[in-house]
N, C-alpha and C. Protein backbone atom coordinates (compact mmCIF):
# COMPACT_ATOMS: atom_id res chain seq x y z
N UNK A 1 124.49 120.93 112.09
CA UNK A 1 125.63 121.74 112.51
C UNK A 1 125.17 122.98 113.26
N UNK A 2 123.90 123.65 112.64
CA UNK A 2 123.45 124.95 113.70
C UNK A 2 123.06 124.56 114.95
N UNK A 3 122.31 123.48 115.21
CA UNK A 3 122.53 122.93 116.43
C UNK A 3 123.04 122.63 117.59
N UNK A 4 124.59 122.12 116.94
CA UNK A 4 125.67 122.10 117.30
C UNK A 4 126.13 123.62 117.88
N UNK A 5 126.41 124.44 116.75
CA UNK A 5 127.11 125.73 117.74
C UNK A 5 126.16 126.52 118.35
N UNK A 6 125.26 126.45 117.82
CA UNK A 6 124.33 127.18 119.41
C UNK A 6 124.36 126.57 120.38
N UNK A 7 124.71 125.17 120.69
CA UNK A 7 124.76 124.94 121.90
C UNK A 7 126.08 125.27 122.50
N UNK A 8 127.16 125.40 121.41
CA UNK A 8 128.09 125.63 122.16
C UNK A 8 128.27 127.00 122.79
N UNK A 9 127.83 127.62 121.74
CA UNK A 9 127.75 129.42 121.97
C UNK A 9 126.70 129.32 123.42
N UNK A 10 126.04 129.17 123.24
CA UNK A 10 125.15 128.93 124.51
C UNK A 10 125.81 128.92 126.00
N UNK A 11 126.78 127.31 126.01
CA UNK A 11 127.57 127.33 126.53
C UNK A 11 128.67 128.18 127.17
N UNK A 12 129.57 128.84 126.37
CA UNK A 12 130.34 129.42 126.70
C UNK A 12 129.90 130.98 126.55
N UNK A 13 128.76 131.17 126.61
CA UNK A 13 128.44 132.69 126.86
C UNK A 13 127.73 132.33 128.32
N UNK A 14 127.57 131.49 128.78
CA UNK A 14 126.96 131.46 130.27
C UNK A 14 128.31 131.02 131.05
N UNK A 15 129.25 130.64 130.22
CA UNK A 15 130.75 130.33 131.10
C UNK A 15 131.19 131.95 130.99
N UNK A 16 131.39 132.47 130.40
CA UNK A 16 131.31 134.16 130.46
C UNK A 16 130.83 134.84 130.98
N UNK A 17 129.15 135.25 131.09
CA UNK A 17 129.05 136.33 131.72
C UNK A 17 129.04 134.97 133.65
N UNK A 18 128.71 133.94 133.49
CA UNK A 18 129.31 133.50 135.10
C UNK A 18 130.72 133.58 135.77
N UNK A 19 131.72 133.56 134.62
CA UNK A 19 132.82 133.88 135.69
C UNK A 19 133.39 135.46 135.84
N UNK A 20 132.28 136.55 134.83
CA UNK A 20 132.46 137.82 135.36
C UNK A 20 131.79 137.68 136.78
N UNK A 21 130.71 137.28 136.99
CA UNK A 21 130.38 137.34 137.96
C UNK A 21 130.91 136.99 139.09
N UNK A 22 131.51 135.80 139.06
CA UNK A 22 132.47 135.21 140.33
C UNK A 22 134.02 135.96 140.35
N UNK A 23 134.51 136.43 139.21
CA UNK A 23 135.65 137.01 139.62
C UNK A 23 135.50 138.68 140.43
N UNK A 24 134.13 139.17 139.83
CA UNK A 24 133.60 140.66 140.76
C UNK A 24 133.48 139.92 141.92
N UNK A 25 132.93 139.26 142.35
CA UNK A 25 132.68 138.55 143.61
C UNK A 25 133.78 138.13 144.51
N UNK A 26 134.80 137.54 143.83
CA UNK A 26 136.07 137.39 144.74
C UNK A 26 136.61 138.65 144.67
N UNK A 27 136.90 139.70 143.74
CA UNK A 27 137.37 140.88 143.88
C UNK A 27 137.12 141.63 145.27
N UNK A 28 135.67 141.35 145.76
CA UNK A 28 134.87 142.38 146.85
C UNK A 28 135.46 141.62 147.68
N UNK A 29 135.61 140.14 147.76
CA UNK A 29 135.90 139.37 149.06
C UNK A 29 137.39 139.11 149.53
N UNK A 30 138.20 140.18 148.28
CA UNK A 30 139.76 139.85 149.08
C UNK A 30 140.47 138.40 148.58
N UNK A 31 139.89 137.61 147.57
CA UNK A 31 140.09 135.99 147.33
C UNK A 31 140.58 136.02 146.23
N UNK A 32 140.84 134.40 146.18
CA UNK A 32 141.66 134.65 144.56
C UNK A 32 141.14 134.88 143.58
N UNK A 33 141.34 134.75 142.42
CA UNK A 33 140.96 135.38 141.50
C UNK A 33 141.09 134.85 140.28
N UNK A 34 140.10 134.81 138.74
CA UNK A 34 140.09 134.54 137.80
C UNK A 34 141.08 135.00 137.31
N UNK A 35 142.10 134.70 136.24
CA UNK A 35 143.27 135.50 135.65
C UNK A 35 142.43 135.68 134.35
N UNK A 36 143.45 137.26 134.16
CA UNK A 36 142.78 137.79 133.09
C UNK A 36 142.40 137.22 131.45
N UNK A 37 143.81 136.54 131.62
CA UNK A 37 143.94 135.63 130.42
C UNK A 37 143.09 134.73 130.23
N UNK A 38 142.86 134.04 130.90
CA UNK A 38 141.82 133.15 131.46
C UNK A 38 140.50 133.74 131.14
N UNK A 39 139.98 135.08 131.59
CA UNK A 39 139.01 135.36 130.89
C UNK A 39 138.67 135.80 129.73
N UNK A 40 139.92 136.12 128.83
CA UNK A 40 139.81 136.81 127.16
C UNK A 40 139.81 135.38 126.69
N UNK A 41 140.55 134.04 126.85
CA UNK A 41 140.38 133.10 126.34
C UNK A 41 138.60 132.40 126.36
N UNK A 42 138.08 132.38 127.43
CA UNK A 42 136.95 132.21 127.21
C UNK A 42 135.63 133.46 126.30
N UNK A 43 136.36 134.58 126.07
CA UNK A 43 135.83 135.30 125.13
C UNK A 43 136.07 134.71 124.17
N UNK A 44 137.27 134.64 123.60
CA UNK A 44 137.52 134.01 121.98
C UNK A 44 137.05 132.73 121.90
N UNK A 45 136.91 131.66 122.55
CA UNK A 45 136.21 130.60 122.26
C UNK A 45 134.84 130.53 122.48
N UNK A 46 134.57 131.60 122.35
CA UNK A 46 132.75 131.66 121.81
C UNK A 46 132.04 132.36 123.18
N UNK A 47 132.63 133.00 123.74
CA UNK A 47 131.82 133.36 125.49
C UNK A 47 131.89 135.18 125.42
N UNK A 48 132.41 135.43 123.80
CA UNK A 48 132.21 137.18 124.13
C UNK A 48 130.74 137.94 124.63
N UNK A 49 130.16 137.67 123.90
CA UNK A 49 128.45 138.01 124.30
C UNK A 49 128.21 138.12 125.53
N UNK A 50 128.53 136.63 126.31
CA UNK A 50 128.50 136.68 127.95
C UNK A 50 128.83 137.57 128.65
N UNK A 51 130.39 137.52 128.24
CA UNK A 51 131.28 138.41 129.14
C UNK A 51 131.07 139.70 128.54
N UNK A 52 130.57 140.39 127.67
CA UNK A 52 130.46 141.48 127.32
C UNK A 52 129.24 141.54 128.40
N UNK A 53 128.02 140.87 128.21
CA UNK A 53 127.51 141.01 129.52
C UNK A 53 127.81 141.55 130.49
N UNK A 54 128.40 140.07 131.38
CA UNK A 54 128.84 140.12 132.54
C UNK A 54 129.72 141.74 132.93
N UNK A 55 130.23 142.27 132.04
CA UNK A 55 131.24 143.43 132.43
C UNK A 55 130.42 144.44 132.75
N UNK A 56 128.86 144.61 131.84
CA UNK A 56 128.53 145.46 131.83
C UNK A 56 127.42 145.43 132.90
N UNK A 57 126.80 144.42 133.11
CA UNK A 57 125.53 143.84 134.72
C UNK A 57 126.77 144.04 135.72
N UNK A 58 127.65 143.78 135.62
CA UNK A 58 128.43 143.42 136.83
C UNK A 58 129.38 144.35 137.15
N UNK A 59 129.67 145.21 136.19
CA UNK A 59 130.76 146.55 136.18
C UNK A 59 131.88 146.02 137.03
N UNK A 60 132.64 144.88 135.85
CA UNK A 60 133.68 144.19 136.34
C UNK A 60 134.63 144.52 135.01
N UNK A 61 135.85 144.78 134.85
CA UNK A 61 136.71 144.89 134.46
C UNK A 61 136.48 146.47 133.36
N UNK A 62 135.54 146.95 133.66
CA UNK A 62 135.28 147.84 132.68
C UNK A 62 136.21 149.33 132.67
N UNK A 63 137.33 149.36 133.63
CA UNK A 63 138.74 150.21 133.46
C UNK A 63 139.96 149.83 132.75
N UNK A 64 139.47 148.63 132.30
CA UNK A 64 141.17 147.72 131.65
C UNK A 64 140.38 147.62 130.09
N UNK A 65 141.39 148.75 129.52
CA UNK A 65 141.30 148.86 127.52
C UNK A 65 141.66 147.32 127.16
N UNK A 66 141.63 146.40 127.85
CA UNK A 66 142.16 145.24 127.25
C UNK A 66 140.69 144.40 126.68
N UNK A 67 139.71 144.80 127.95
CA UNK A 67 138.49 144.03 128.03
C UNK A 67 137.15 145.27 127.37
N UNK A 68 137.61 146.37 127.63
CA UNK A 68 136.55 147.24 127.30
C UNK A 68 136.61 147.45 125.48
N UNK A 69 137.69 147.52 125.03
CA UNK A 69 137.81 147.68 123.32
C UNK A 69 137.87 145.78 123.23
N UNK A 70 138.74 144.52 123.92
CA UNK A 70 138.84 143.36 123.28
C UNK A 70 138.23 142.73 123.30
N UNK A 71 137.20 142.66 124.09
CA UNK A 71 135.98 142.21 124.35
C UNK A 71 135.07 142.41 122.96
N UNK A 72 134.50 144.11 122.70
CA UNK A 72 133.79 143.96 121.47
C UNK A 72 134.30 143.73 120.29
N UNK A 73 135.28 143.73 120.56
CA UNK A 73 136.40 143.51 118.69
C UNK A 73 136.44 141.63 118.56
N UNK A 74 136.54 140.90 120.02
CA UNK A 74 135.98 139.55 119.39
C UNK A 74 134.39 139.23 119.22
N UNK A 75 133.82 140.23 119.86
CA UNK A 75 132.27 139.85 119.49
C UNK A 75 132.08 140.38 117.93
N UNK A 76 132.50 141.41 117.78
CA UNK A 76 132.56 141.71 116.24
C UNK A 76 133.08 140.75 115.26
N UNK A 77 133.85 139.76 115.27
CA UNK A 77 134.38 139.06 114.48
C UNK A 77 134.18 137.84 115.19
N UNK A 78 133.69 137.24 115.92
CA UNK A 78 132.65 136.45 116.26
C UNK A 78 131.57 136.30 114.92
N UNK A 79 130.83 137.49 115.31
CA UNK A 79 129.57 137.60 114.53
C UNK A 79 129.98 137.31 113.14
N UNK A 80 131.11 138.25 112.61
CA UNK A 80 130.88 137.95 110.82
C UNK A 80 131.52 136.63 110.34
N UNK A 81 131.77 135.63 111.32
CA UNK A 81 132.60 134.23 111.49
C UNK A 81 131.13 133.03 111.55
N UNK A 82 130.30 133.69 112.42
CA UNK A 82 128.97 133.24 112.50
C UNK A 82 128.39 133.17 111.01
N UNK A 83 127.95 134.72 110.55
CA UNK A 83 127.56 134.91 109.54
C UNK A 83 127.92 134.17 108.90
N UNK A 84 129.06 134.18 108.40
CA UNK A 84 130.03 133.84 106.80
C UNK A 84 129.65 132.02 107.26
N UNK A 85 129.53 131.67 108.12
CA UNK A 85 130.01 129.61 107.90
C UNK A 85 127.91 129.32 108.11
N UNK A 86 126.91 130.21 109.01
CA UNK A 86 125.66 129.99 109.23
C UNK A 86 124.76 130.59 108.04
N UNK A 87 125.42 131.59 107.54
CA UNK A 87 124.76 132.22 106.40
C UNK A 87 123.53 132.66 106.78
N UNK A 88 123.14 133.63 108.31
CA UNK A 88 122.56 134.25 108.99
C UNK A 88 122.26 135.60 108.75
């Protein structure tokens, strides 16, 4: 089973901090755009780490209290969700 969610965590923390990166990227280029929702959902399904990343390499969304406080409040409870089922 640890196997298992590290790969997934794995996963969706490189789907995180990559689509901070592509949505700063369309931001500069005038294009469409990742929706926001769209990116807190891939926080809560295991991609906070990333995108906590990505916000902070990429100084992408880091004026919106939605992503700057919701961002670490799911990595925080991420972690003790980790803890409590990995016993880490």
């Amino acid at each position: 089973m640890k196997t298992y969610l590290v790969e997934y965590l794995i996963f969706f923390n490189l789907i995180g901090f990559l689509s901070m990166y592509v949505d700063k990227t369309r931001a500069r280029n005038k294009k469409w755009r990742i929706k926001e929702s769209t990116l807190l959902l891939i926080a809560i399904l295991g991609g906070s780490l990333g995108s906590y990343l990505g916000m902070k390499v990429f100084r992408h969304k880091t004026k919106h209290n939605k992503f700057v406080y919701g961002i670490p409040i799911i990595l925080i409870i991420q972690l003790v969700l980790i803890k409590s089922v990995v016993g880490y």
